[in-house]
C-alpha atoms as a PDB file:
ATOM      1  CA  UNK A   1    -226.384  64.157  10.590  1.00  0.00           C
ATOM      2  CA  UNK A   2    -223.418  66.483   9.962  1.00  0.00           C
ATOM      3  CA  UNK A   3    -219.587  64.845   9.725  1.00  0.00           C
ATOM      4  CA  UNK A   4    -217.452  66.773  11.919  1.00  0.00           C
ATOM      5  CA  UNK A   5    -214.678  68.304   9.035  1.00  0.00           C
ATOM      6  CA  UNK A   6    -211.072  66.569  10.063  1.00  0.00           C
ATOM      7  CA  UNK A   7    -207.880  69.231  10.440  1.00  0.00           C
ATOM      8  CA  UNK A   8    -204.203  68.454   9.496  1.00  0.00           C
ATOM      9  CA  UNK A   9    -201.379  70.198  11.596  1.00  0.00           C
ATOM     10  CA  UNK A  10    -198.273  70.377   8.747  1.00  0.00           C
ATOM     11  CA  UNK A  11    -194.906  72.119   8.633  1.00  0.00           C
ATOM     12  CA  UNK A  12    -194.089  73.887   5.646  1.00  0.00           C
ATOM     13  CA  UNK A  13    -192.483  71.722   2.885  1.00  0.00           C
ATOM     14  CA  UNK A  14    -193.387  68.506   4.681  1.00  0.00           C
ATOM     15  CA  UNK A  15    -195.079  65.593   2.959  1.00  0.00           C
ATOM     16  CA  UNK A  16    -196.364  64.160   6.017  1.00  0.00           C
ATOM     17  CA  UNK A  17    -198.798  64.937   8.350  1.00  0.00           C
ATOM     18  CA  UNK A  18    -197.809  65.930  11.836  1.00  0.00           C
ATOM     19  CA  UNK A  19    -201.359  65.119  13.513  1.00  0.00           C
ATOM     20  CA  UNK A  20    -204.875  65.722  12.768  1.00  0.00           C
ATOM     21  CA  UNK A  21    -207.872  66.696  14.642  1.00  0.00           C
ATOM     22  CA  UNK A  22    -211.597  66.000  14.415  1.00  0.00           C
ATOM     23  CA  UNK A  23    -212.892  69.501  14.828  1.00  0.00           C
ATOM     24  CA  UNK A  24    -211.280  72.988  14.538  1.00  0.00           C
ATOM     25  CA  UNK A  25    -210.826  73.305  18.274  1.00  0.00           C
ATOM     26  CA  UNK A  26    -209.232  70.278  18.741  1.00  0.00           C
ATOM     27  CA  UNK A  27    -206.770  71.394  16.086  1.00  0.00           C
ATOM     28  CA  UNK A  28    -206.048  75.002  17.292  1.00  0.00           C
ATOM     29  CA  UNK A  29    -205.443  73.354  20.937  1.00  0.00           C
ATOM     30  CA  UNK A  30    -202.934  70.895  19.230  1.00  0.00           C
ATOM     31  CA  UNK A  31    -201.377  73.369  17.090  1.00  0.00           C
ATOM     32  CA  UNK A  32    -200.723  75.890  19.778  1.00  0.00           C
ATOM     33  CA  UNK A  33    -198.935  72.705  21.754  1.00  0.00           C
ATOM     34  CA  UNK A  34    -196.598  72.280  18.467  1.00  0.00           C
ATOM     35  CA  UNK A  35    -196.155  76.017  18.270  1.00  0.00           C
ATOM     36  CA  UNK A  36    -194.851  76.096  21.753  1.00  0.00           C
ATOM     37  CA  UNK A  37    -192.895  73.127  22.225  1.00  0.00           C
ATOM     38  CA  UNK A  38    -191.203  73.992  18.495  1.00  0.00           C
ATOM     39  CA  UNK A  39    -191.593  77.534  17.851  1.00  0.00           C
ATOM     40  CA  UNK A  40    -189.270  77.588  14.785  1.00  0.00           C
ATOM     41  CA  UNK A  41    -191.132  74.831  12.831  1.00  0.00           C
ATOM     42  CA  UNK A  42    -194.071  77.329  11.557  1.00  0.00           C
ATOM     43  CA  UNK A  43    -196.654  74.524  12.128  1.00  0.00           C
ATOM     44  CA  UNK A  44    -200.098  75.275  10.283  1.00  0.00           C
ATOM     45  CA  UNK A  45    -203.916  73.580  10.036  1.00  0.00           C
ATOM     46  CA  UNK A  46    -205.281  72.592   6.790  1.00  0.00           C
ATOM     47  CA  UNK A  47    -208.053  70.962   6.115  1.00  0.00           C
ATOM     48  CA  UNK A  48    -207.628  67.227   3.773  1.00  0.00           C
ATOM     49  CA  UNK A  49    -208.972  68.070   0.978  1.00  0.00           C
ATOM     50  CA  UNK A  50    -206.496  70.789   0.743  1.00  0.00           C
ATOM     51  CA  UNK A  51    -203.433  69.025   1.903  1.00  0.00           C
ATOM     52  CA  UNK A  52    -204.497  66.034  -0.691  1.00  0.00           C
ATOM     53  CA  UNK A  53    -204.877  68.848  -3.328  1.00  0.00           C
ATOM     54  CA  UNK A  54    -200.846  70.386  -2.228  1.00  0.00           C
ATOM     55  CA  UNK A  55    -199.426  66.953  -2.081  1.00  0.00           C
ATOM     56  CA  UNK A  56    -201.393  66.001  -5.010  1.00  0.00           C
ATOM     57  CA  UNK A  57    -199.528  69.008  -7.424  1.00  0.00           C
ATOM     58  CA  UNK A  58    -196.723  68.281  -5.714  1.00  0.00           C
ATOM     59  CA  UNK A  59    -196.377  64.773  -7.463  1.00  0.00           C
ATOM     60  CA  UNK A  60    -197.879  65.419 -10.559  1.00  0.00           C
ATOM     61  CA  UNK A  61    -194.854  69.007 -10.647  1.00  0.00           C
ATOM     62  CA  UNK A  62    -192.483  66.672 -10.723  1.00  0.00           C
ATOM     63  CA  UNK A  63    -190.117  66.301 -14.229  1.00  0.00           C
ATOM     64  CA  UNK A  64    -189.966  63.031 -16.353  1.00  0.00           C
ATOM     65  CA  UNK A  65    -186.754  61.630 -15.679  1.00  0.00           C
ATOM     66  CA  UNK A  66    -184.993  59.674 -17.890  1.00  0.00           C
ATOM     67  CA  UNK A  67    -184.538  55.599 -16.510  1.00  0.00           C
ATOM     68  CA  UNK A  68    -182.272  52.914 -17.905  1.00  0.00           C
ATOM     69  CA  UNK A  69    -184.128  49.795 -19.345  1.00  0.00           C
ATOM     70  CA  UNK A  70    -183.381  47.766 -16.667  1.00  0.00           C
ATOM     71  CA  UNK A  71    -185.175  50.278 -14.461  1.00  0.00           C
ATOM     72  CA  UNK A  72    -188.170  50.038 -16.727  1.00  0.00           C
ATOM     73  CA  UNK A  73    -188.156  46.477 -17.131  1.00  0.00           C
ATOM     74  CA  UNK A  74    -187.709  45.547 -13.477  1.00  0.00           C
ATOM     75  CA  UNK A  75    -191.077  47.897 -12.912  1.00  0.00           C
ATOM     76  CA  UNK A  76    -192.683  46.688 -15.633  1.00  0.00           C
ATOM     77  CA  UNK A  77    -192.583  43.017 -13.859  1.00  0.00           C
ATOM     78  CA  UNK A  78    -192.902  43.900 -10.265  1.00  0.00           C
ATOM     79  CA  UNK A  79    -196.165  44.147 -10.178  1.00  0.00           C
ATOM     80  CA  UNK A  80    -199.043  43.923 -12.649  1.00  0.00           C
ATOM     81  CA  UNK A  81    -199.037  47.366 -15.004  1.00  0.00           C
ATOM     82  CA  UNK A  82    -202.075  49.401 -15.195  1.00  0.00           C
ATOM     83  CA  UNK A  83    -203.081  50.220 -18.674  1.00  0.00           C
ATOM     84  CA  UNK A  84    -200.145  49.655 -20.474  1.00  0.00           C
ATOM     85  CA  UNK A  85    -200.627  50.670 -24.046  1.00  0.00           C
ATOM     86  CA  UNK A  86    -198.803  51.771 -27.300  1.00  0.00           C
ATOM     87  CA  UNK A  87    -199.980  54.828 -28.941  1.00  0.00           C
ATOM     88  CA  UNK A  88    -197.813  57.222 -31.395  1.00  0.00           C
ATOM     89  CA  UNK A  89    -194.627  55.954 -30.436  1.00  0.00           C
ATOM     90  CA  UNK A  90    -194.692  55.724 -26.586  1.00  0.00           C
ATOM     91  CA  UNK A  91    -195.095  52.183 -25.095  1.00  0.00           C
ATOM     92  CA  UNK A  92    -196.482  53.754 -21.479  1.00  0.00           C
ATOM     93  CA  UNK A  93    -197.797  51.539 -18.011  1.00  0.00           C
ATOM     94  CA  UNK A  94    -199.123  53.158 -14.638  1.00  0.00           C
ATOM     95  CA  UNK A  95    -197.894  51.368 -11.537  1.00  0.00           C
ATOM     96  CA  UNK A  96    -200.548  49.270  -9.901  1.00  0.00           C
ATOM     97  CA  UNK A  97    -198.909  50.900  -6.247  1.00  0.00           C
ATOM     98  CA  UNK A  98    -200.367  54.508  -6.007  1.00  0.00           C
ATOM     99  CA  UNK A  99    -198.323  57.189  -4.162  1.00  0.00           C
ATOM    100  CA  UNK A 100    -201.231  59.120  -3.133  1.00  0.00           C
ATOM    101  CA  UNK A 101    -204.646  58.860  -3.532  1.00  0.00           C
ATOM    102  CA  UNK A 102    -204.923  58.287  -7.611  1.00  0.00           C
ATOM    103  CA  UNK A 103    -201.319  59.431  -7.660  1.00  0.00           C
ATOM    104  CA  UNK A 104    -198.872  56.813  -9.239  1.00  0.00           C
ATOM    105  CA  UNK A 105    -195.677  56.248 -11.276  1.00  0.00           C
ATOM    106  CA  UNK A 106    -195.654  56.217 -15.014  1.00  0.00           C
ATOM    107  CA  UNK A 107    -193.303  54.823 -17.253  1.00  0.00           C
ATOM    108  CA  UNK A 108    -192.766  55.365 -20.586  1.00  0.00           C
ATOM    109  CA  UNK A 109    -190.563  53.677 -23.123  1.00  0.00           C
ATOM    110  CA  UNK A 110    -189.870  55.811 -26.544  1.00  0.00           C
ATOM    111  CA  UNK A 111    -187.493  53.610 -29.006  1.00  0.00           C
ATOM    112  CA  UNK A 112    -184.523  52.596 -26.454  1.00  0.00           C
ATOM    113  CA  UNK A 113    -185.021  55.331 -23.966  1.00  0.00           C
ATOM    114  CA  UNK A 114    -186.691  54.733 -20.804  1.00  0.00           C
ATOM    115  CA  UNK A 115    -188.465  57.659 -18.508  1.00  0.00           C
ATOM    116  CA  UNK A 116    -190.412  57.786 -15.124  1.00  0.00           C
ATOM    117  CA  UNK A 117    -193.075  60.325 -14.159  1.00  0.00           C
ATOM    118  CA  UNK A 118    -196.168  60.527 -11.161  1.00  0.00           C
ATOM    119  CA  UNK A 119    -199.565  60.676 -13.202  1.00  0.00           C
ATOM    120  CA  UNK A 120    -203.251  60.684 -12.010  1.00  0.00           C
ATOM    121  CA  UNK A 121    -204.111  57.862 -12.861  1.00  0.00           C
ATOM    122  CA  UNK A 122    -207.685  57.814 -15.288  1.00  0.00           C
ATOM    123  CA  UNK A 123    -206.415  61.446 -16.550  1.00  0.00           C
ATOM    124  CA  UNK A 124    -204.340  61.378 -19.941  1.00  0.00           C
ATOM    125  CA  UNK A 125    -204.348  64.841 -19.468  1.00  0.00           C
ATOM    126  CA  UNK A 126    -200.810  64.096 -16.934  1.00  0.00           C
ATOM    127  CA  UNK A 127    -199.455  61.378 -18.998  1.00  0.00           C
ATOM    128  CA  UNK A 128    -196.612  60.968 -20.804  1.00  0.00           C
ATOM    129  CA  UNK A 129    -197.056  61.313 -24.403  1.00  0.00           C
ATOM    130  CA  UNK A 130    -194.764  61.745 -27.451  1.00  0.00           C
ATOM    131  CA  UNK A 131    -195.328  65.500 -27.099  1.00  0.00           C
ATOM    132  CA  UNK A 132    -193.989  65.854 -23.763  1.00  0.00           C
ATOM    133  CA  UNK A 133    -191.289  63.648 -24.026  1.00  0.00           C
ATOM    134  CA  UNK A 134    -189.982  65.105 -27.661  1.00  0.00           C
ATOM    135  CA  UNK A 135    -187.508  67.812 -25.291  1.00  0.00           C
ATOM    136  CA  UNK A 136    -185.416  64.628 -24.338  1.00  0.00           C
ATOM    137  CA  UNK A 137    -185.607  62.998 -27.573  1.00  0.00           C
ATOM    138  CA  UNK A 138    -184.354  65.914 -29.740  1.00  0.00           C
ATOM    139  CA  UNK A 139    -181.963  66.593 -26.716  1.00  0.00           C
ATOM    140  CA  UNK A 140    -179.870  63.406 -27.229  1.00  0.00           C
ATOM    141  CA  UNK A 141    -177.978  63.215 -30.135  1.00  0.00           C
END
């Protein structure tokens, strides 16, 4: 039995999802609609894995920004922290609340200074360590 491959219709730039289709001609019906009814919009299909992959780079492109402790502290509480650890100097929890798909908020706490960051969660390869957060440390003096 063969799935029948789902179809996003996006704008440019957009987060969201406009509408989605269960098979290509479905989409290219729904996307000439858009096209017409909003020519300036420069609607496009793309296929979920894809759009998860786009929005999923999005997130993880995103800077560290710095947070004050109450920040920290009130997200540290709000809801139960996933793997919250201390290792070479950072004091780091993921969010239990995931943004998208295994995309969540980190947050990282290096001597008195707080910072924020999306991760995938499971991959250390995206979080926060002492390396990538030395820039702001050596920054504030």
């Amino acid at each position: 039995m063969t799935v029948a491959q789902d179809y996003f219709i996006v704008q440019p730039g957009s987060r969201s999802i406009q509408t989605y289709a269960a098979n290509l001609e479905e989409a290219n019906r729904r996307l000439t609609e858009l096209q017409f009814e909003q020519p300036d919009i420069g609607w496009y299909l793309i296929d979920p894995e894809e759009f998860l992959h786009r929005k999923e780079a999005e997130f993880l492109n995103q800077p560290v920004i710095e947070i004050s402790a109450e920040k920290y502290d009130e997200m540290l509480n709000i809801l139960p922290p996933l793997n919250w650890v201390r290792a070479d100097g950072v004091e780091r929890f993921n969010m239990c609340e995931f943004l998208s798909g295994p995309i969540t908020n980190q947050y990282a706490r290096v001597g008195d200074r707080y910072f924020t960051k999306p991760v995938r969660h499971g991959d250390k390869s995206t979080y926060m360590t002492i390396d990538i957060l030395r820039p702001f440390l050596e920054n504030h003096s």
